[in-house]
Protein backbone atom coordinates (compact mmCIF):
# COMPACT_ATOMS: atom_id res chain seq x y z
CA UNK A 1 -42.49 -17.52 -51.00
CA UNK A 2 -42.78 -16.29 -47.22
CA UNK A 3 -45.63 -18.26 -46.49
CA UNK A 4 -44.84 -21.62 -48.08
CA UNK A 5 -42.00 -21.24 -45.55
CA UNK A 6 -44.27 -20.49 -42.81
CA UNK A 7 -46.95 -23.41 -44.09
CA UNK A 8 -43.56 -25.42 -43.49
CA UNK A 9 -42.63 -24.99 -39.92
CA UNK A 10 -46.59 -25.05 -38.62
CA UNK A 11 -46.91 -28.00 -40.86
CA UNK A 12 -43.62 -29.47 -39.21
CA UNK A 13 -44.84 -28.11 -35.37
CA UNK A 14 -47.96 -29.89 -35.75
CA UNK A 15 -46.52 -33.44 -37.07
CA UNK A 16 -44.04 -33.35 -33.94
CA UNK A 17 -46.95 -32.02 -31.19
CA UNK A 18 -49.28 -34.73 -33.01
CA UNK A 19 -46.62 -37.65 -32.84
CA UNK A 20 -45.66 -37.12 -29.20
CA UNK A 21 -49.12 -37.28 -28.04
CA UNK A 22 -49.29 -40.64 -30.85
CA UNK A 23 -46.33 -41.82 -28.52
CA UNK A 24 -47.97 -40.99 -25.45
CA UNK A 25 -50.79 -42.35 -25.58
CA UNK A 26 -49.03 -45.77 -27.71
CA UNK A 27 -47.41 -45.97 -24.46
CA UNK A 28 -49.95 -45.89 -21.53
CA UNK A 29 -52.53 -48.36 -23.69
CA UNK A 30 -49.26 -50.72 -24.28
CA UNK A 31 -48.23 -50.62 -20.07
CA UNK A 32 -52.28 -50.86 -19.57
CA UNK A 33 -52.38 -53.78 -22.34
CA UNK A 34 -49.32 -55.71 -20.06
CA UNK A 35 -50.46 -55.25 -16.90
CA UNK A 36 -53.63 -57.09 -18.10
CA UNK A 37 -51.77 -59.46 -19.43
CA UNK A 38 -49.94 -59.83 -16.31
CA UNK A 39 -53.04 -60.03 -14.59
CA UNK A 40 -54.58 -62.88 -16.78
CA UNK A 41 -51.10 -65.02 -15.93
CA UNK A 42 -51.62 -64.74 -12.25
CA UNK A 43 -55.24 -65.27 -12.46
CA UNK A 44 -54.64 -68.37 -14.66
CA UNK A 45 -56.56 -66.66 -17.59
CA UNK A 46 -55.97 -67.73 -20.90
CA UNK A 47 -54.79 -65.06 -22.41
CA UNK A 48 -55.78 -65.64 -25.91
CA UNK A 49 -59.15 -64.94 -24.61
CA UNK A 50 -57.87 -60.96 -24.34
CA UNK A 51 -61.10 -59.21 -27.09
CA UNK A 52 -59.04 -59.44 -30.41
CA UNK A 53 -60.94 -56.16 -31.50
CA UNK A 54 -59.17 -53.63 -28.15
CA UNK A 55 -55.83 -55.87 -29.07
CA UNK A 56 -56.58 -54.72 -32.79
CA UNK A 57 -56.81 -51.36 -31.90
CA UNK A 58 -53.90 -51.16 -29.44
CA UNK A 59 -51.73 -52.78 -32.67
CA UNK A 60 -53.24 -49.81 -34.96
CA UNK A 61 -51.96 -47.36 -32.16
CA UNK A 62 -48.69 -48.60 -31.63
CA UNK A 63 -47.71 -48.71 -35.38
CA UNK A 64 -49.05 -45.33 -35.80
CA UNK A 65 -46.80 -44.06 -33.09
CA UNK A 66 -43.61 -45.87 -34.84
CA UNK A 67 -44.08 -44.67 -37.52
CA UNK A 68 -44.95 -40.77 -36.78
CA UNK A 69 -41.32 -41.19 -34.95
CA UNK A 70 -39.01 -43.10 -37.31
CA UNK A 71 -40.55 -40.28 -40.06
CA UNK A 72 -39.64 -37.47 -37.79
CA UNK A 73 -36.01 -39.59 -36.77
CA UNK A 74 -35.42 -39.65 -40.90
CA UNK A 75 -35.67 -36.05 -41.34
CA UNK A 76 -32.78 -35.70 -38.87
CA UNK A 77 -30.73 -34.65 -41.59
CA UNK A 78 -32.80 -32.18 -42.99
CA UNK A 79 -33.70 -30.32 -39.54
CA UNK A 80 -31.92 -29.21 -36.56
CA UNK A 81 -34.21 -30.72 -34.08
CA UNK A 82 -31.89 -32.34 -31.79
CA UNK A 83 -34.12 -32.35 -29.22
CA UNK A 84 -36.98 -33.53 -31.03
CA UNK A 85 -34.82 -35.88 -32.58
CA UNK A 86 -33.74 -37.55 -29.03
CA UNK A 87 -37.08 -37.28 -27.54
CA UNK A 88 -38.35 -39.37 -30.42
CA UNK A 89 -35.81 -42.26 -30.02
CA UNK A 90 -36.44 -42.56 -26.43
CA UNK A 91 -40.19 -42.75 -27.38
CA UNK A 92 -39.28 -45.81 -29.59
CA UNK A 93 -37.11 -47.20 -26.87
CA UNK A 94 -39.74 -47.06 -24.51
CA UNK A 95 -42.52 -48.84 -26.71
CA UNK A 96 -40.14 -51.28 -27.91
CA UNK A 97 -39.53 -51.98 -23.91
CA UNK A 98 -43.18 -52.43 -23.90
CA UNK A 99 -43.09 -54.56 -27.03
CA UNK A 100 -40.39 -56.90 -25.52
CA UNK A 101 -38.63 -56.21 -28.01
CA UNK A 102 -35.61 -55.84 -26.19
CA UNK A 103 -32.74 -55.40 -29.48
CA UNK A 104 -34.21 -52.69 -30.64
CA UNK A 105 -34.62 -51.52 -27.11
CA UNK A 106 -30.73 -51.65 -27.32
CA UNK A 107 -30.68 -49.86 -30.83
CA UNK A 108 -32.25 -46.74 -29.90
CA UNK A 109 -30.16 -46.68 -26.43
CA UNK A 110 -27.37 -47.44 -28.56
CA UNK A 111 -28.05 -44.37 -30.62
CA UNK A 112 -28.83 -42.16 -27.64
CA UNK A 113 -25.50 -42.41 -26.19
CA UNK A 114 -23.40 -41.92 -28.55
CA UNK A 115 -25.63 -38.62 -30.91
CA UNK A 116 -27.28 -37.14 -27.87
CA UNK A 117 -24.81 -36.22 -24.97
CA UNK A 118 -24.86 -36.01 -21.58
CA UNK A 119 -28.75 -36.56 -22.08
CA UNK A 120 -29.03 -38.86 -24.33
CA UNK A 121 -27.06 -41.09 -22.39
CA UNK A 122 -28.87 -40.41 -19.49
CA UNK A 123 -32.33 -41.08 -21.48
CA UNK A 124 -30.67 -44.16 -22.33
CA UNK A 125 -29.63 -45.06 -18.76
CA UNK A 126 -32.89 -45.09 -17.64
CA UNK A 127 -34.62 -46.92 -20.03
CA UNK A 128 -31.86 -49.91 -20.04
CA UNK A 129 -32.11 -49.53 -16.32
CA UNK A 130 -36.03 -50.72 -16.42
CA UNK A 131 -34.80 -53.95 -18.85
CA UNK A 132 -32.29 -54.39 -16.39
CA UNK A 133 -34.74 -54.58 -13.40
CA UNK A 134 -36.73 -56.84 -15.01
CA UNK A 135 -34.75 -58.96 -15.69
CA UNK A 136 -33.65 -58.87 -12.33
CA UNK A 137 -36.96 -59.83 -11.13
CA UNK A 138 -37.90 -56.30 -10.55
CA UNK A 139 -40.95 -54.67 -11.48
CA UNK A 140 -42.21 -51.09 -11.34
CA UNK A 141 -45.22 -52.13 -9.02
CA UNK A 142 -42.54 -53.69 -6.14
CA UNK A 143 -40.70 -50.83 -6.15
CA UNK A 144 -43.68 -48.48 -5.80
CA UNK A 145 -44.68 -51.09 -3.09
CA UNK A 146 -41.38 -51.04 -1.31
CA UNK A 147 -41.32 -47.01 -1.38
CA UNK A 148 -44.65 -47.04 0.46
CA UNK A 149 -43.71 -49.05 3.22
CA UNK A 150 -40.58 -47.18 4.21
């Protein structure tokens, strides 16, 4: 009986260390995948002409890391992993960001203010505060830009 309970909570550690590095790493290839993008616009690239096979593979990472999270978000009320549960809604706010999928950006902020606290709302601040500088005309790479000059 002891150790199925044990088998549970390594079994559980190792789905939550395992989907933040699936979250992790779904969000550097997606801000790698946009800047490309980004680049190919400038450049007057066609953009369709990004290799369908790394796009592919970017897709298969992405949807991995939504799903490891929205499993881990549904066992919210099974587990008191508050932390783990707020961690992994700011992880989905962030890809959707990335996504441009900016309502569902709004869902998860939505539900970081008002079940998380002080820092959940301040998780959520930031992340609306990116969309908001965006669509402001501000990117990450002029601020970076302006902080080096000063």
């Amino acid at each position: 009986m002891k150790l199925g309970f044990l088998s549970r909570i390594f079994e559980g550690a190792l789905s939550i260390e395992r989907t933040y590095n699936d979250c992790d790493k779904a969000l550097n290839r997606l801000g790698a995948y946009n800047e490309r993008i980004k680049e190919m616009q400038e450049n007057g690239e066609d953009i369709s002409r990004y290799p369908a096979d790394e796009k592919a593979e970017l897709d298969e990472i992405v949807d991995k890391a939504i799903q490891g999270a929205t499993r881990l978000i549904n066992l919210e009320s099974t587990r008191n992993w508050p932390g783990v549960f707020r961690e992994m809604h700011k992880n989905l706010a962030n890809i959707y960001y990335e996504l441009h999928d900016y309502d569902k950006v709004h869902e998860e902020c939505d539900k970081l203010k008002t079940d998380y606290g002080e820092t959940g709302r301040l998780d959520a601040e930031e992340v609306l505060e990116k969309l908001t500088d965006q669509e402001n005309g501000k990117d990450d790479s002029s601020e970076e830009e302006a902080a080096a000059t000063m």
